[in-house]
N, C-alpha and C. Protein backbone atom coordinates (compact mmCIF):
# COMPACT_ATOMS: atom_id res chain seq x y z
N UNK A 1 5.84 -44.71 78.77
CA UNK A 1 7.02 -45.04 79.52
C UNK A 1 8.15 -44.13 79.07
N UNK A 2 9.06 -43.92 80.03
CA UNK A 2 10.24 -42.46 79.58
C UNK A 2 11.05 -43.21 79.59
N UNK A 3 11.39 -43.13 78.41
CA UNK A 3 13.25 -43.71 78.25
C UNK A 3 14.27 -42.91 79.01
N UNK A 4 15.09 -44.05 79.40
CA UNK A 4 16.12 -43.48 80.57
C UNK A 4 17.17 -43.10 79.06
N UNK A 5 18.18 -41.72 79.69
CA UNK A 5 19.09 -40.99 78.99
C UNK A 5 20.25 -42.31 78.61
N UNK A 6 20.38 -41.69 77.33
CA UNK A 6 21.42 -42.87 76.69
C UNK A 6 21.55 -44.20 76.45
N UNK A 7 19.96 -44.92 76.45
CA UNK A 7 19.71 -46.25 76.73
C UNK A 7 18.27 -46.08 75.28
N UNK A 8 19.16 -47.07 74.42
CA UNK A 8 18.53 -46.81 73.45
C UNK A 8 18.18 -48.59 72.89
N UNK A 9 17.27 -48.78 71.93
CA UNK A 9 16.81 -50.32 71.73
C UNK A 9 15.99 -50.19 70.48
N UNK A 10 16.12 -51.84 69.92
CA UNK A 10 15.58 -51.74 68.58
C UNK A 10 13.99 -52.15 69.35
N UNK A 11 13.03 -51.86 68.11
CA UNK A 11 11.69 -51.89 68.59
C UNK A 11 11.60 -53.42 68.10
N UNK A 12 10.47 -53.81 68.22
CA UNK A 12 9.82 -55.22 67.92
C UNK A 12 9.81 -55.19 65.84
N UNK A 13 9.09 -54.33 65.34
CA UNK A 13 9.06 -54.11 64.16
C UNK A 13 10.12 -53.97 63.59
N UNK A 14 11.37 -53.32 64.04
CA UNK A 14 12.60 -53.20 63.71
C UNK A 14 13.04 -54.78 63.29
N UNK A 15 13.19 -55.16 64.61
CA UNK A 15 13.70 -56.97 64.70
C UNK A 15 12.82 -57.83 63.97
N UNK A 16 11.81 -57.48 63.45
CA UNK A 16 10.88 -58.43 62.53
C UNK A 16 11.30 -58.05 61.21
N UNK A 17 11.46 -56.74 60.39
CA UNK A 17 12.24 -56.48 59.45
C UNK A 17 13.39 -56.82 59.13
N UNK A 18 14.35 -56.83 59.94
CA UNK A 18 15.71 -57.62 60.08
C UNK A 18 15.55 -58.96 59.82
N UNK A 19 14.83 -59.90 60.30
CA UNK A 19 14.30 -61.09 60.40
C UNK A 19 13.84 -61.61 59.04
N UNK A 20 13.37 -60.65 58.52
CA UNK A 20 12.32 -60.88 57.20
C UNK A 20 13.78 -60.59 56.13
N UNK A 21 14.61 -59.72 56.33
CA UNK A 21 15.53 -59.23 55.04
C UNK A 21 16.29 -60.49 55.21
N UNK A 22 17.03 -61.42 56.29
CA UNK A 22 17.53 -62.59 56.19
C UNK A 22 17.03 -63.27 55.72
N UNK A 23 15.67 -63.53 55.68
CA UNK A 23 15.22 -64.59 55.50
C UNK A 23 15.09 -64.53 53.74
N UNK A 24 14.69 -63.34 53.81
CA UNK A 24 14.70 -63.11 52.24
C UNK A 24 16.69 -63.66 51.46
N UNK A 25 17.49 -63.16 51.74
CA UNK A 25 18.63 -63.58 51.77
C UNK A 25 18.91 -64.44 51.37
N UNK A 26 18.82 -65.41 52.55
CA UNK A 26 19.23 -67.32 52.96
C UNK A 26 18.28 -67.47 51.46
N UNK A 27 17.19 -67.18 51.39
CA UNK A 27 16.52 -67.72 50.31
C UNK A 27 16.70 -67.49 48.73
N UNK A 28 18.02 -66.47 48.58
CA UNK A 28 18.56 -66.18 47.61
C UNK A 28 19.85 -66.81 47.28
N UNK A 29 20.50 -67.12 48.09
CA UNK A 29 22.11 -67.69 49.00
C UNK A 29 22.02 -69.22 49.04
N UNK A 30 21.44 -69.92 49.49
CA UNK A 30 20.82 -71.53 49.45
C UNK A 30 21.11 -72.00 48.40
N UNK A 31 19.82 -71.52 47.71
CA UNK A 31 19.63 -72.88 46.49
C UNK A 31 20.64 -72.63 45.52
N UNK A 32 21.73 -71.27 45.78
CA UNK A 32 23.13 -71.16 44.59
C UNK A 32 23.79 -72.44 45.30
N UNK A 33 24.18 -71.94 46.52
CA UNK A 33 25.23 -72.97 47.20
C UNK A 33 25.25 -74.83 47.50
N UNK A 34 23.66 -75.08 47.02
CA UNK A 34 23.00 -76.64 46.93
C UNK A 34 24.09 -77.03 45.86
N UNK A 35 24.74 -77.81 45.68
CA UNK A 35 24.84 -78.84 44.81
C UNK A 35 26.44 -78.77 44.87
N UNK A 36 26.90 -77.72 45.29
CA UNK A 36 28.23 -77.31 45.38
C UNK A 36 29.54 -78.49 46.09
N UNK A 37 29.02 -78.93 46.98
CA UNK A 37 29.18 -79.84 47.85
C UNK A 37 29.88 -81.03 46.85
N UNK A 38 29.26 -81.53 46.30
CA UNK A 38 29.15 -82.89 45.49
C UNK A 38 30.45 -82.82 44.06
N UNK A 39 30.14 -81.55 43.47
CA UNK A 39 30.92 -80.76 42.81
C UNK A 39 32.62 -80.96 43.05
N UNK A 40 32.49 -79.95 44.83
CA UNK A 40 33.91 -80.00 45.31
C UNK A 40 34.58 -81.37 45.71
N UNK A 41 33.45 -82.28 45.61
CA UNK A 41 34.21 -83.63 45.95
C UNK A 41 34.67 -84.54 44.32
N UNK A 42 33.79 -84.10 43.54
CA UNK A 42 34.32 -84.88 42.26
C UNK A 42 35.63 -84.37 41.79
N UNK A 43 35.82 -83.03 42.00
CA UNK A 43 36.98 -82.21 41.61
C UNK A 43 38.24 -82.68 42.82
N UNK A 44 37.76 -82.42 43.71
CA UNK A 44 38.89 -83.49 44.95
C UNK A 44 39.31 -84.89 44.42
N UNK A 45 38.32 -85.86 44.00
CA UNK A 45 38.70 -86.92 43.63
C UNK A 45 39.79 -86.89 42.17
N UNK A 46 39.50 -86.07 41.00
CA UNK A 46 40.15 -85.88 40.19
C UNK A 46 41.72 -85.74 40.70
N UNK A 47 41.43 -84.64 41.62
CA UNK A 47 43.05 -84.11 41.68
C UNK A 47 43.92 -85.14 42.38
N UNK A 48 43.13 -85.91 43.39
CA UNK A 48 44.13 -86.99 43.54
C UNK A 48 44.21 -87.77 42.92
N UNK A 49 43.59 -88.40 41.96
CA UNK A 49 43.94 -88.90 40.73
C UNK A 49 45.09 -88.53 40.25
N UNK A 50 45.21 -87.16 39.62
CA UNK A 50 46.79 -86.68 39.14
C UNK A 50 47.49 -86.92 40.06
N UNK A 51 47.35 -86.23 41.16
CA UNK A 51 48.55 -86.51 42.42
C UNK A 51 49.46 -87.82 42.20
N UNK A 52 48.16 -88.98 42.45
CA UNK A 52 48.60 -90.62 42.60
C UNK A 52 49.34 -90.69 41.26
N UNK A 53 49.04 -90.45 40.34
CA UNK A 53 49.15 -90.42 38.66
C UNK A 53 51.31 -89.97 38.93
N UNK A 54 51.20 -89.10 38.60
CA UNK A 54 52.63 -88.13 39.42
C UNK A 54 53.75 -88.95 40.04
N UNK A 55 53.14 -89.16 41.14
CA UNK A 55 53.96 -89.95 42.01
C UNK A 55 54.48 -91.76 41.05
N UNK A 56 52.72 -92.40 40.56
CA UNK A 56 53.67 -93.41 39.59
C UNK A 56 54.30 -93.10 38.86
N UNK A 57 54.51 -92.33 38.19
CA UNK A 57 55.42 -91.71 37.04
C UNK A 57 56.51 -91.73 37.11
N UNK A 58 57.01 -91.14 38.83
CA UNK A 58 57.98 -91.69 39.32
C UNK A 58 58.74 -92.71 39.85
N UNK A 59 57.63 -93.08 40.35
CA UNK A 59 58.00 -94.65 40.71
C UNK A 59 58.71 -95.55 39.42
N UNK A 60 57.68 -95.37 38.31
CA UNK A 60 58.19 -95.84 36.62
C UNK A 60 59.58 -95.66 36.87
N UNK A 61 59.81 -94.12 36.83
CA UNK A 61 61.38 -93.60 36.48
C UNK A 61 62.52 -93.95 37.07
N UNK A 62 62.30 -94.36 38.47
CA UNK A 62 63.51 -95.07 39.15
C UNK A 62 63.50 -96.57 39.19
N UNK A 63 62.33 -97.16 38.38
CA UNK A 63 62.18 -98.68 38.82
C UNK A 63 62.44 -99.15 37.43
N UNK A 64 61.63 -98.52 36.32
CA UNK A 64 61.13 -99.02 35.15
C UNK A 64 59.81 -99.79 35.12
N UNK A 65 59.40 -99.73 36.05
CA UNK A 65 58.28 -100.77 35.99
C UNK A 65 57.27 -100.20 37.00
N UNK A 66 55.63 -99.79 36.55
CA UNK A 66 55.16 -99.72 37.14
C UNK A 66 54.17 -100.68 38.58
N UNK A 67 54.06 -100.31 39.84
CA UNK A 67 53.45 -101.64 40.70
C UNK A 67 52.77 -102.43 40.05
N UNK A 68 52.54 -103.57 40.93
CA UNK A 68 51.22 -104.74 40.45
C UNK A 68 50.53 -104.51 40.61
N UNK A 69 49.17 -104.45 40.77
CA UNK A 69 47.68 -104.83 41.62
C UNK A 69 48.20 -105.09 42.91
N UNK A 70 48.85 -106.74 42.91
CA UNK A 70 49.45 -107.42 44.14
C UNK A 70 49.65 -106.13 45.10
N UNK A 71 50.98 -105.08 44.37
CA UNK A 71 51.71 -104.13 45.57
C UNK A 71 50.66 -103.45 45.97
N UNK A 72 49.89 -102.56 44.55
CA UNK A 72 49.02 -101.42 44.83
C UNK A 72 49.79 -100.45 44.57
N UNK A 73 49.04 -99.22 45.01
CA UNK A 73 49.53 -97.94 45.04
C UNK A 73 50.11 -97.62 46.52
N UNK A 74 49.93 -98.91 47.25
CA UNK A 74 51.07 -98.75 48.77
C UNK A 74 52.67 -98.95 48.38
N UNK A 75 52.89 -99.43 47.20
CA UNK A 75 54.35 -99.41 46.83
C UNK A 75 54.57 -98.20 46.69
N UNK A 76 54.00 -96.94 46.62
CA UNK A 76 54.38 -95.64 46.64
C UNK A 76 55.08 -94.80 48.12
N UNK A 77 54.59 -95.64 49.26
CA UNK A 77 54.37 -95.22 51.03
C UNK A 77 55.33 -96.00 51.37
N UNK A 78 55.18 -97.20 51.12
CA UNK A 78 56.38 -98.39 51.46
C UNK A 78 57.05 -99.33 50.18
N UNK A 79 58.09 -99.54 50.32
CA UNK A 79 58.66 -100.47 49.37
C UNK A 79 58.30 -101.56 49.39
N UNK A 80 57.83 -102.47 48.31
CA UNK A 80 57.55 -103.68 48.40
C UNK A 80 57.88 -104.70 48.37
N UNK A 81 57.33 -105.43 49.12
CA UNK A 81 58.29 -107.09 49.39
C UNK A 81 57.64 -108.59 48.94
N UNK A 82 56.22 -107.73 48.02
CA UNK A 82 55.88 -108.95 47.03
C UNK A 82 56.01 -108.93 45.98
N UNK A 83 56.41 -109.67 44.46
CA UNK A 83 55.85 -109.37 43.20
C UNK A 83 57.52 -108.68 42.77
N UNK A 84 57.72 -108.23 42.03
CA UNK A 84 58.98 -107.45 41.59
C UNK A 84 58.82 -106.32 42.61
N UNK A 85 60.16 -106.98 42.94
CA UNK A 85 60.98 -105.48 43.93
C UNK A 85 61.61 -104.74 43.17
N UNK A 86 61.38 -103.49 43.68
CA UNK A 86 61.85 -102.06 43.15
C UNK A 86 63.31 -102.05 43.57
N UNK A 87 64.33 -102.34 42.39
CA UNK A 87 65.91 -101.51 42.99
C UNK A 87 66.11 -100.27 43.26
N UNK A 88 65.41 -99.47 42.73
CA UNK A 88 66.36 -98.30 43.17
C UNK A 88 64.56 -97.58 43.82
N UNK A 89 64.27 -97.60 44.74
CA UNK A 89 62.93 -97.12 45.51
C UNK A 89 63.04 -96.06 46.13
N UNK A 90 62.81 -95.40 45.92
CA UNK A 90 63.30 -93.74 46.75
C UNK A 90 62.88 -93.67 48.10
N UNK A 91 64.09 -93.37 48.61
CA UNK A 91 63.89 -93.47 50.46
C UNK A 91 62.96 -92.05 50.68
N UNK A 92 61.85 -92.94 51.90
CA UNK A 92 60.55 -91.87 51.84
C UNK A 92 59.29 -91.90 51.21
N UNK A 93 59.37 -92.85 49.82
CA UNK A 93 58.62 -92.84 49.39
C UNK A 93 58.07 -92.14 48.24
N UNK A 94 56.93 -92.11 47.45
CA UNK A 94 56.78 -91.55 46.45
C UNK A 94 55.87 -90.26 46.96
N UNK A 95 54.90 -90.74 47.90
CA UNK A 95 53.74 -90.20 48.47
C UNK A 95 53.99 -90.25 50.24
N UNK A 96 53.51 -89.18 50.72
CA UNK A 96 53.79 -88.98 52.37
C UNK A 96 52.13 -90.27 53.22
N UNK A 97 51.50 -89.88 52.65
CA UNK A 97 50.53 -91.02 52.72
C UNK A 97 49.58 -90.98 51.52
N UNK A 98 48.80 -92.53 51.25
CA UNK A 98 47.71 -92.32 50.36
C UNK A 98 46.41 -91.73 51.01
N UNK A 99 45.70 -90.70 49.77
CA UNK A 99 44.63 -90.23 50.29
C UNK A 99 43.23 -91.36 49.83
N UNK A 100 42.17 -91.17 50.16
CA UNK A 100 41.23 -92.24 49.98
C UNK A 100 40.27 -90.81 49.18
N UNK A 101 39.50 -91.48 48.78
CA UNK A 101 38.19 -91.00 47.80
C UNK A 101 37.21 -89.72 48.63
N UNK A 102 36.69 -88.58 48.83
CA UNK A 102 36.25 -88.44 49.25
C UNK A 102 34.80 -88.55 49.63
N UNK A 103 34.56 -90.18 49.25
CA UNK A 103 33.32 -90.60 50.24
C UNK A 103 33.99 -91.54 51.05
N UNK A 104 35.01 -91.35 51.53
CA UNK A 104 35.78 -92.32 52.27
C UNK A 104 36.67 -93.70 52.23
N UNK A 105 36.53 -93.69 50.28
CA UNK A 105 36.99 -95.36 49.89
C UNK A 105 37.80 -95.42 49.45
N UNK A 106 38.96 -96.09 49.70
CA UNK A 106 40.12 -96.06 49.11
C UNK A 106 39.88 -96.17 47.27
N UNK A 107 41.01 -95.58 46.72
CA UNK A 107 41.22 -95.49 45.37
C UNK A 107 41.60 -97.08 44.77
N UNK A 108 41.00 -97.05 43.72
CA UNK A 108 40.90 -98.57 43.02
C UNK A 108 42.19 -98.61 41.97
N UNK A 109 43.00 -99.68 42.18
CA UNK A 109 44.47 -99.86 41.17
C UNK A 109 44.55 -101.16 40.37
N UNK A 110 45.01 -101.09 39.40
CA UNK A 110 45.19 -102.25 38.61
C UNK A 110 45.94 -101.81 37.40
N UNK A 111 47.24 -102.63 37.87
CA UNK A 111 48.24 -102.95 36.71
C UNK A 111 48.87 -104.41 36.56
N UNK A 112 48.29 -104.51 34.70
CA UNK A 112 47.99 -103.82 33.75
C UNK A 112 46.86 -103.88 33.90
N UNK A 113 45.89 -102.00 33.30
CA UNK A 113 44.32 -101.49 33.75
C UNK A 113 44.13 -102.18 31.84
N UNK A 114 42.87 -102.22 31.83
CA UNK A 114 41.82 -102.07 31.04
C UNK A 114 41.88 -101.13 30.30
N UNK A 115 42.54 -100.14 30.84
CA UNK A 115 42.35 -98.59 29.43
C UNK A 115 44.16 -98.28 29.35
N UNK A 116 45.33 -98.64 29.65
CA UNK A 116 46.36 -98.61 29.78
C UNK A 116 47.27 -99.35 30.33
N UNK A 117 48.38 -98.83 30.93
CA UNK A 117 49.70 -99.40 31.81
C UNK A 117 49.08 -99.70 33.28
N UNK A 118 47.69 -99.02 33.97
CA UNK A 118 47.47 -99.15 34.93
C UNK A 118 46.02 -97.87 34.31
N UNK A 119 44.80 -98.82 35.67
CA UNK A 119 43.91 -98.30 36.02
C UNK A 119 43.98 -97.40 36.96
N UNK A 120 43.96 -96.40 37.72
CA UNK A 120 43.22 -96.09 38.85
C UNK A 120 42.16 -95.23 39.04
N UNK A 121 40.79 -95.73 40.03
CA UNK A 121 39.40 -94.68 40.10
C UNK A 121 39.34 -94.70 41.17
N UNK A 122 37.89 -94.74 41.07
CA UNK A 122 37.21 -94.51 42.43
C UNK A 122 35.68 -95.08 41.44
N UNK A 123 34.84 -95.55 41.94
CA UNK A 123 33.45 -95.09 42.00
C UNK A 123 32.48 -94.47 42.25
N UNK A 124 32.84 -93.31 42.56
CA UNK A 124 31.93 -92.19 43.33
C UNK A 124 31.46 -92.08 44.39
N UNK A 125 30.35 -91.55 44.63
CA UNK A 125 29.72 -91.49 45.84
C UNK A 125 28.74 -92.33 46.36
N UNK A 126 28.36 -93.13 44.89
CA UNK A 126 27.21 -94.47 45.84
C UNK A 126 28.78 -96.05 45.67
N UNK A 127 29.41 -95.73 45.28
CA UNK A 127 30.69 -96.60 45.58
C UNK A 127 30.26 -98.15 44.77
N UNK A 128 29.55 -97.62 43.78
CA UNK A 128 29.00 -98.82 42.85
C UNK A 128 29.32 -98.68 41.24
N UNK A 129 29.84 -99.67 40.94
CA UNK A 129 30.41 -99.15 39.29
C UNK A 129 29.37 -98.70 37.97
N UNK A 130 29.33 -97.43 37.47
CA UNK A 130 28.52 -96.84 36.71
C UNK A 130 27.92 -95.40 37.49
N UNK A 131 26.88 -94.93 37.15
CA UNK A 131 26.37 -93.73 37.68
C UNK A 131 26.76 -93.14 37.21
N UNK A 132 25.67 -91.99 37.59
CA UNK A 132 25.66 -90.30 36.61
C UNK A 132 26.16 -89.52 37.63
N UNK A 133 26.32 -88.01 37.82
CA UNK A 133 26.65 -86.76 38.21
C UNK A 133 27.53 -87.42 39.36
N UNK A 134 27.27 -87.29 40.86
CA UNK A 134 27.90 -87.70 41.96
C UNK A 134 28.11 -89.38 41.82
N UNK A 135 27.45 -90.18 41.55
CA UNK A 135 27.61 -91.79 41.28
C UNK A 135 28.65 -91.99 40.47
N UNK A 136 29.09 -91.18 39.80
CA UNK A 136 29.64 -91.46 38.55
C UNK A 136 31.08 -91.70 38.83
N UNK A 137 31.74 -93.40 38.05
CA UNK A 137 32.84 -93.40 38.23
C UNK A 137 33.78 -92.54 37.83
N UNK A 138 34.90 -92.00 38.28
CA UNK A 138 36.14 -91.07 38.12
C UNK A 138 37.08 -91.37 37.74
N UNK A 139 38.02 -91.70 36.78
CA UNK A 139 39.49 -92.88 36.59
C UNK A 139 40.50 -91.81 35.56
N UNK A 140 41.85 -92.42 35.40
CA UNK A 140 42.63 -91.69 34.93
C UNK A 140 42.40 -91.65 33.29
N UNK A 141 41.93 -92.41 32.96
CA UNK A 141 41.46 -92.46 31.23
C UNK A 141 40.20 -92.24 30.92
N UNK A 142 39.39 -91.11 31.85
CA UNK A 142 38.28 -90.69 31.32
C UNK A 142 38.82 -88.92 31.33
């Protein structure tokens, strides 16, 4: 068959080589990028930890007193109207909204916590207290 002028194409063997060097690739590229996932979410959960952490700090500083349990960490979004009210509550808030855990669960509060002035975690990713690597609870005094 005569190739028409200026009309040029990869062969079949060409595109099977190509095929084969990806594949070789993905299979180098994969199993780094496996686990990564789980990683970026424990490190997400940490940082809002500090975040939330931050913001009570402040809350402390204009109130003297950190929330209840009762308020939560929503006394940070809205001022509260159970339990000791905050006099001097900063208009706006401490936080623009609370973030939740990234397996979707809201962050766990309690004041006075078990390891300090106040608890706050999460339980990880099976959202059950204890567990290793991804299971594993996350809190401000670990």
């Amino acid at each position: 068959m005569k190739r028409l002028k200026g009309m040029s194409g990869f062969t079949l063997i060409e595109i099977m080589i190509v095929v084969i060097i990806l594949g070789i690739l993905a299979s180098i590229v994969v199993p780094r990028l496996t686990g990564r996932t789980e990683q970026a979410r424990i490190t997400k959960a940490k940082v809002d930890i500090k975040n939330i952490e931050s913001a009570l700090e402040l809350f402390k500083l204009d109130n003297g007193f950190y929330p209840s349990t009762e308020q939560g960490i929503d006394a940070l979004i809205e001022k509260p109207s159970v339990g000791r009210i905050p006099q001097n509550w900063r208009d706006g808030g401490y936080l623009t909204k609370l973030p939740i855990d990234p397996w979707g669960n809201e962050y766990i509060y309690l004041s006075p916590g078990e390891h300090g002035d106040y608890d706050l975690y999460t339980f990880g990713a099976d959202n059950q207290e204890g567990g290793e690597d991804a299971d594993a609870d996350i809190g401000n005094w670990m």
